[in-house]
C-alpha atoms as a PDB file:
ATOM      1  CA  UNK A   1       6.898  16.556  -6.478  1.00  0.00           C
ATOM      2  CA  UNK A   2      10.250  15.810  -7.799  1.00  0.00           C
ATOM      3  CA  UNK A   3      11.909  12.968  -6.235  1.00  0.00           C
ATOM      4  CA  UNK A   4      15.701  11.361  -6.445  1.00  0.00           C
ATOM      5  CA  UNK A   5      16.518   8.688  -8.378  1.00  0.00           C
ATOM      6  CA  UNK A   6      16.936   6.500  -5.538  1.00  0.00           C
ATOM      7  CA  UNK A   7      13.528   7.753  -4.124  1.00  0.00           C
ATOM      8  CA  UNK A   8      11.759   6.646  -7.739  1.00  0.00           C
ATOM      9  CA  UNK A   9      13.777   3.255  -7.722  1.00  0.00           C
ATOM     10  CA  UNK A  10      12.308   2.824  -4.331  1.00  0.00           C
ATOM     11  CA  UNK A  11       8.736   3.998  -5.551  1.00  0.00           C
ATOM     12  CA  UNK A  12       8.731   1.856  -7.622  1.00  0.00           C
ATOM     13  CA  UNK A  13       9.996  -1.370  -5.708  1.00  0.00           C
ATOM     14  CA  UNK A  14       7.370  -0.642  -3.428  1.00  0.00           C
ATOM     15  CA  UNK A  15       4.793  -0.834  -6.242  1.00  0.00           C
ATOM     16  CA  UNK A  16       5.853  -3.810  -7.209  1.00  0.00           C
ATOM     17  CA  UNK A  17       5.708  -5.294  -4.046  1.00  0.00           C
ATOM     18  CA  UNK A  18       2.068  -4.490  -3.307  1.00  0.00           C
ATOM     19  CA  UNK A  19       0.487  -4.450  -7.189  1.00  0.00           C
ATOM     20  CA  UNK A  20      -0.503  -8.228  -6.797  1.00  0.00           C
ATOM     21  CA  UNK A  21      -1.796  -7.897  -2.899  1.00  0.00           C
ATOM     22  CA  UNK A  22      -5.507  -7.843  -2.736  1.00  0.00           C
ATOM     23  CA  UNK A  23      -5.844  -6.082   0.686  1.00  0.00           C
ATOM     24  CA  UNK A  24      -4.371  -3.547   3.030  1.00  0.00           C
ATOM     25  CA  UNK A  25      -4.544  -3.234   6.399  1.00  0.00           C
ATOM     26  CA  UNK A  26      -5.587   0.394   7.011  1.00  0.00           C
ATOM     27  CA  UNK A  27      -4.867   1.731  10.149  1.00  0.00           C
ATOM     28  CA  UNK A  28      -6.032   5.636  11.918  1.00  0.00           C
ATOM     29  CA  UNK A  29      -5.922   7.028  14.905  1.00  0.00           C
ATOM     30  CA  UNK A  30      -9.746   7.401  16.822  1.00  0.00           C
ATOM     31  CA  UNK A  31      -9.424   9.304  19.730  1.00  0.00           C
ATOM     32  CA  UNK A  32      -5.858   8.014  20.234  1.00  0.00           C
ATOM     33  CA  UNK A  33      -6.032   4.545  20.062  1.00  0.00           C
ATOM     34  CA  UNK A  34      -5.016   3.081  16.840  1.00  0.00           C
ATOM     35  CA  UNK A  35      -7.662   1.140  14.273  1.00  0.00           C
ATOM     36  CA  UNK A  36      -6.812  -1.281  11.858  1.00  0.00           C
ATOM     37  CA  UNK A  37      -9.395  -2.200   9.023  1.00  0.00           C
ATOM     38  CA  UNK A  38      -9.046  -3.880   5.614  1.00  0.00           C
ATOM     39  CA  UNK A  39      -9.357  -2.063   2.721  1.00  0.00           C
ATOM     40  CA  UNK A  40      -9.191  -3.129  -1.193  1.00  0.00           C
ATOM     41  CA  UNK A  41      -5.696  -2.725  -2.720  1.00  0.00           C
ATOM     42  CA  UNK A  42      -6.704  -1.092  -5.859  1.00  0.00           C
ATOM     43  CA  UNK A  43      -2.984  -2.131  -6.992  1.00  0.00           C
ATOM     44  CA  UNK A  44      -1.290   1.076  -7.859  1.00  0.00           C
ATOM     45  CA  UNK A  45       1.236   3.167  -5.739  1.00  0.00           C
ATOM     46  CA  UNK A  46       1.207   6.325  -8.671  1.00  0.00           C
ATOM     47  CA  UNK A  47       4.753   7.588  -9.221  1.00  0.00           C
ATOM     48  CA  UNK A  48       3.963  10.711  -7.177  1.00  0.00           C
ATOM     49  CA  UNK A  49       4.294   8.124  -3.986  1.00  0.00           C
ATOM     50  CA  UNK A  50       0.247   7.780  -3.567  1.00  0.00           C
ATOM     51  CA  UNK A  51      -1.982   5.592  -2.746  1.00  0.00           C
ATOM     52  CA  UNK A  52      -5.756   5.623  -3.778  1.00  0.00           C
ATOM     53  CA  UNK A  53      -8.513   4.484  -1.756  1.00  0.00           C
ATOM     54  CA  UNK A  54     -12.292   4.001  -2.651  1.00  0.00           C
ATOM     55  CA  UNK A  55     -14.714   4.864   0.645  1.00  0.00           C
ATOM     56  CA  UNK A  56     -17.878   5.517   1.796  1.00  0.00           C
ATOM     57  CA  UNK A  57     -17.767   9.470   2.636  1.00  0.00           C
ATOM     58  CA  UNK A  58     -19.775   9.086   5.782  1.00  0.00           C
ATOM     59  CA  UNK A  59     -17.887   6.597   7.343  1.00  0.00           C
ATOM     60  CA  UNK A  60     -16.106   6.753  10.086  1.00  0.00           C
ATOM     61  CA  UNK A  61     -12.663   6.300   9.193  1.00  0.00           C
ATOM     62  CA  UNK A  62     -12.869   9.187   7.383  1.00  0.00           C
ATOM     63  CA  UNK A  63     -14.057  11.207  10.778  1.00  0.00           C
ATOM     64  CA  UNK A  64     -10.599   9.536  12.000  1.00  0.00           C
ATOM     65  CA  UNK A  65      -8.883  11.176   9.245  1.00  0.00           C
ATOM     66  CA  UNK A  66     -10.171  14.557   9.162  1.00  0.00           C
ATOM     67  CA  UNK A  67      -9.126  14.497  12.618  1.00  0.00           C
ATOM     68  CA  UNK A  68      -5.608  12.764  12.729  1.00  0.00           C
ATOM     69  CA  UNK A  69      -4.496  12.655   8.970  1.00  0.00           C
ATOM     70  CA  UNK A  70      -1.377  10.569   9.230  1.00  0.00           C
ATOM     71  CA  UNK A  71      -2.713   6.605   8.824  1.00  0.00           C
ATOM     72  CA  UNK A  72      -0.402   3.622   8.123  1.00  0.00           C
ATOM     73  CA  UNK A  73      -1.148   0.937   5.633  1.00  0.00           C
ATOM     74  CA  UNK A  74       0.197  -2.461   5.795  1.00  0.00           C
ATOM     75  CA  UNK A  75       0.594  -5.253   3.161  1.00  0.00           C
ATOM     76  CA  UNK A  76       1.686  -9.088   3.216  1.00  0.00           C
ATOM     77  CA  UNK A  77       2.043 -11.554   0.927  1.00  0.00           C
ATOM     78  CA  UNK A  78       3.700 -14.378   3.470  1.00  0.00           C
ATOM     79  CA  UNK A  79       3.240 -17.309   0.605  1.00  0.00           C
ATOM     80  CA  UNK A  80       6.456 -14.669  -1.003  1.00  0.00           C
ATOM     81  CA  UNK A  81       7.770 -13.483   2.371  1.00  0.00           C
ATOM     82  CA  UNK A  82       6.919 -10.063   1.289  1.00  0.00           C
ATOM     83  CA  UNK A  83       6.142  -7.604   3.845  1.00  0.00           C
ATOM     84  CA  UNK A  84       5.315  -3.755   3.637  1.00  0.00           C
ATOM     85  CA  UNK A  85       4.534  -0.852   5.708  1.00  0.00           C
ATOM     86  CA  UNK A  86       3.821   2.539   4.007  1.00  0.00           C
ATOM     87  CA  UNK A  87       2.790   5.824   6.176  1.00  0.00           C
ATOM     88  CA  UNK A  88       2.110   8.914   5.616  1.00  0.00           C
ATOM     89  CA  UNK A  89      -1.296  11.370   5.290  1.00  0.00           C
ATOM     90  CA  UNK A  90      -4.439  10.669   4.384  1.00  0.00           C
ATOM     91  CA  UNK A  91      -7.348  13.145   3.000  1.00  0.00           C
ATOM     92  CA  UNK A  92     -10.480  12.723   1.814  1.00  0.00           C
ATOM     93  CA  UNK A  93     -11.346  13.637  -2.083  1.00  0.00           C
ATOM     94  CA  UNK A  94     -14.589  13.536  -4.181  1.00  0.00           C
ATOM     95  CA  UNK A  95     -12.806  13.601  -7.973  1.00  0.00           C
ATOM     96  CA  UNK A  96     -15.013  11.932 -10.360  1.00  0.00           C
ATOM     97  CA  UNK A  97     -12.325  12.071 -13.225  1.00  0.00           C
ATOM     98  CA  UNK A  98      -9.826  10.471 -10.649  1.00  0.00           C
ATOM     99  CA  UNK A  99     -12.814   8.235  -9.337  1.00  0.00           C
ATOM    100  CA  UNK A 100     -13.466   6.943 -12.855  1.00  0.00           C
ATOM    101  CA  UNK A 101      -9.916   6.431 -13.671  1.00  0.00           C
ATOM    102  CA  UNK A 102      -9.764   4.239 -10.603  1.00  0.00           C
ATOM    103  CA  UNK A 103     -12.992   2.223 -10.637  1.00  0.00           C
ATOM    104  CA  UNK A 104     -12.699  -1.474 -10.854  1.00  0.00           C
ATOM    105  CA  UNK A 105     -15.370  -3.762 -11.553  1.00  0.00           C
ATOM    106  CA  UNK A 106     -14.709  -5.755  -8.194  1.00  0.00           C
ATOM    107  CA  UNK A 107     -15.595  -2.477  -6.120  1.00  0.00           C
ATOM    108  CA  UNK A 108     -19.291  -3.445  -7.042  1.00  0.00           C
ATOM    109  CA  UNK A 109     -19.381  -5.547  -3.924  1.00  0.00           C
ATOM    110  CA  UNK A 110     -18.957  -2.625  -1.519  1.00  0.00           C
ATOM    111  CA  UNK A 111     -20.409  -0.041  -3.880  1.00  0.00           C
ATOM    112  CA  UNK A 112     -23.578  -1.325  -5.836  1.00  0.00           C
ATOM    113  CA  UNK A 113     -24.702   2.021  -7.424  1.00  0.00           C
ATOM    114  CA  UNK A 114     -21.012   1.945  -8.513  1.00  0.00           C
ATOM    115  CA  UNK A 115     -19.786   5.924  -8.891  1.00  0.00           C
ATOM    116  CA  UNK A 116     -23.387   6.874  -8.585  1.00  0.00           C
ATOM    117  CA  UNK A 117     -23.645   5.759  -4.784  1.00  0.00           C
ATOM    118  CA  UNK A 118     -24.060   9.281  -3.244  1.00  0.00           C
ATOM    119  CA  UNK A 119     -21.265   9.364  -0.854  1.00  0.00           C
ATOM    120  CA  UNK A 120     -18.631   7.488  -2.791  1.00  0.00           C
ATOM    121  CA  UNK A 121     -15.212   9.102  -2.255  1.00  0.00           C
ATOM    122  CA  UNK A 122     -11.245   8.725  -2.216  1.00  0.00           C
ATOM    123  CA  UNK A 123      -9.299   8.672   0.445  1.00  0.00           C
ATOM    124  CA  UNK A 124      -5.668   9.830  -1.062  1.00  0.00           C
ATOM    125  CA  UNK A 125      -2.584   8.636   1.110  1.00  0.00           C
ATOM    126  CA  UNK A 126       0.638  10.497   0.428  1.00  0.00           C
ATOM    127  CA  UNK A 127       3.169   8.218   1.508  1.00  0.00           C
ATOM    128  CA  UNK A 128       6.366   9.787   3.457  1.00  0.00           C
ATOM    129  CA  UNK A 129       7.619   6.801   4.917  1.00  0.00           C
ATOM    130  CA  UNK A 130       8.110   2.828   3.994  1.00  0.00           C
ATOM    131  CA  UNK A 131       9.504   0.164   5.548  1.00  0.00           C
ATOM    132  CA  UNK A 132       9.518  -3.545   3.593  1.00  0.00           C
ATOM    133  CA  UNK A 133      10.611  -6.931   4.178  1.00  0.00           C
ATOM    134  CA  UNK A 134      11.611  -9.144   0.830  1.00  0.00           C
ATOM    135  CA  UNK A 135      12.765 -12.573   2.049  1.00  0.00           C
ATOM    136  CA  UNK A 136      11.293 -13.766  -1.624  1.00  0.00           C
ATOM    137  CA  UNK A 137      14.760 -14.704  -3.166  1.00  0.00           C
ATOM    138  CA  UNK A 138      15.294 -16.559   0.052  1.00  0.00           C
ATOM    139  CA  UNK A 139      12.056 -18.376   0.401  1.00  0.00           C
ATOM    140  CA  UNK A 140      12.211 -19.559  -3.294  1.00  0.00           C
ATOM    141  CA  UNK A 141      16.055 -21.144  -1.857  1.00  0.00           C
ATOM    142  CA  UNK A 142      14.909 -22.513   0.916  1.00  0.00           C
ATOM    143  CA  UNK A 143      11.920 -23.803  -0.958  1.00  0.00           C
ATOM    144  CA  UNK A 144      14.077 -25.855  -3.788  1.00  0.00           C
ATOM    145  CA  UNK A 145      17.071 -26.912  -0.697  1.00  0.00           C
ATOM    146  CA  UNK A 146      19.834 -24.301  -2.407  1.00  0.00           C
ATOM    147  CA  UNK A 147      20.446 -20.780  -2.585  1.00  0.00           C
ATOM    148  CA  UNK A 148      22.307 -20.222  -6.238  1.00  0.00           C
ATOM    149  CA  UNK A 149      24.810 -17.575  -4.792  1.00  0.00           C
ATOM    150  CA  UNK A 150      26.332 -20.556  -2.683  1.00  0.00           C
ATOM    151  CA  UNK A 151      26.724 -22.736  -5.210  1.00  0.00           C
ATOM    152  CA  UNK A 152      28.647 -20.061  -6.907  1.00  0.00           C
ATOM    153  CA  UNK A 153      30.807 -20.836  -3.651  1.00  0.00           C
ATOM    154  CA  UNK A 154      29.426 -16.682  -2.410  1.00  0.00           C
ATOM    155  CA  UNK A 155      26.873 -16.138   0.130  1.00  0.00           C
ATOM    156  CA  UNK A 156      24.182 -13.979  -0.677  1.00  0.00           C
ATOM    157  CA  UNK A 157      21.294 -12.219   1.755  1.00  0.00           C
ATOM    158  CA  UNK A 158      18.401 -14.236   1.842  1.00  0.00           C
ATOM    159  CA  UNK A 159      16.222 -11.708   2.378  1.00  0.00           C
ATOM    160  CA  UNK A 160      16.052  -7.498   1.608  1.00  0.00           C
ATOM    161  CA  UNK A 161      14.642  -5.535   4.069  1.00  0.00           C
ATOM    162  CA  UNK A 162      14.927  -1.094   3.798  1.00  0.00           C
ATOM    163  CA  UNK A 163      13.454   1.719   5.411  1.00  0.00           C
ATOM    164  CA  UNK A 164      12.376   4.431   2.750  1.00  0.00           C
ATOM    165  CA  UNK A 165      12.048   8.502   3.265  1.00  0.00           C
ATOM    166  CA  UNK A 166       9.784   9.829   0.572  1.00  0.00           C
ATOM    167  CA  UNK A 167       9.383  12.920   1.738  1.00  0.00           C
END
């Protein structure tokens, strides 16, 4: 997919702003009420605006996304006022080149056997749509009693918040 400038710039923000989260609040649609569950950041939004996700094949969040693809996934980091929202579609994969690319040691928790468990799988989320909240500058300010811009005698925004079209 080839993307803007200002849609990379924003890529990458975003990637910034959830590298150092450790979880994500996925959320699908199950027979149209929405479900929220956590799921292990695996840190990388790839420049192609997805996100990966390790999961058990069988389980039933992936029923709710063969059914209803589109799924939103939150992130906060409220000790940096940092606050994102990403949607877009979801879809199951079973790439073991992509799988072993992606593996990280701390997975072992939820997947023993590692990438031999038999129904270890991706879900891939194509984002389309962001929305985040950076109140970071602003909650570093407020932290040390000044914000620098005013001292420059300017005022500055505390915080950054944008709404972001991928698609």
């Amino acid at each position: 997919m080839i993307f803007t400038t200002e849609q990379t710039d924003s890529i990458h923000h975003l990637q910034e702003l959830i590298q150092d989260i450790e979880y994500g609040m996925f959320v699908t649609v199950d027979e149209g009420h929405l479900r929220s569950r956590p799921m292990a950041n695996l840190g990388t939004l790839d420049p192609d605006a997805v996100l990966w996700f390790f999961t058990d094949a069988t389980s039933h969040k992936v029923y709710e996304v063969e059914h209803q693809h589109q799924v939103n996934i939150s992130f906060s980091a409220p000790e940096k006022q940092q606050y994102v929202s990403l949607s877009g579609m979801a879809e199951l994969v079973r790439d073991r080149p992509k799988m072993q690319e992606l593996w990280q040691p701390e997975l072992k928790a939820w997947f023993p056997q590692e990438l031999n468990e038999p129904d270890i799988a991706l879900l891939k989320v194509s984002i389309e749509q962001a929305e985040y909240w950076d109140a970071s500058l602003g909650w570093a300010a407020k932290a040390i009693g000044f914000n620098p811009a005013t001292v420059r005698g300017r005022s500055a925004p505390i915080s950054k918040d944008a709404k972001v079209y991928i698609e």
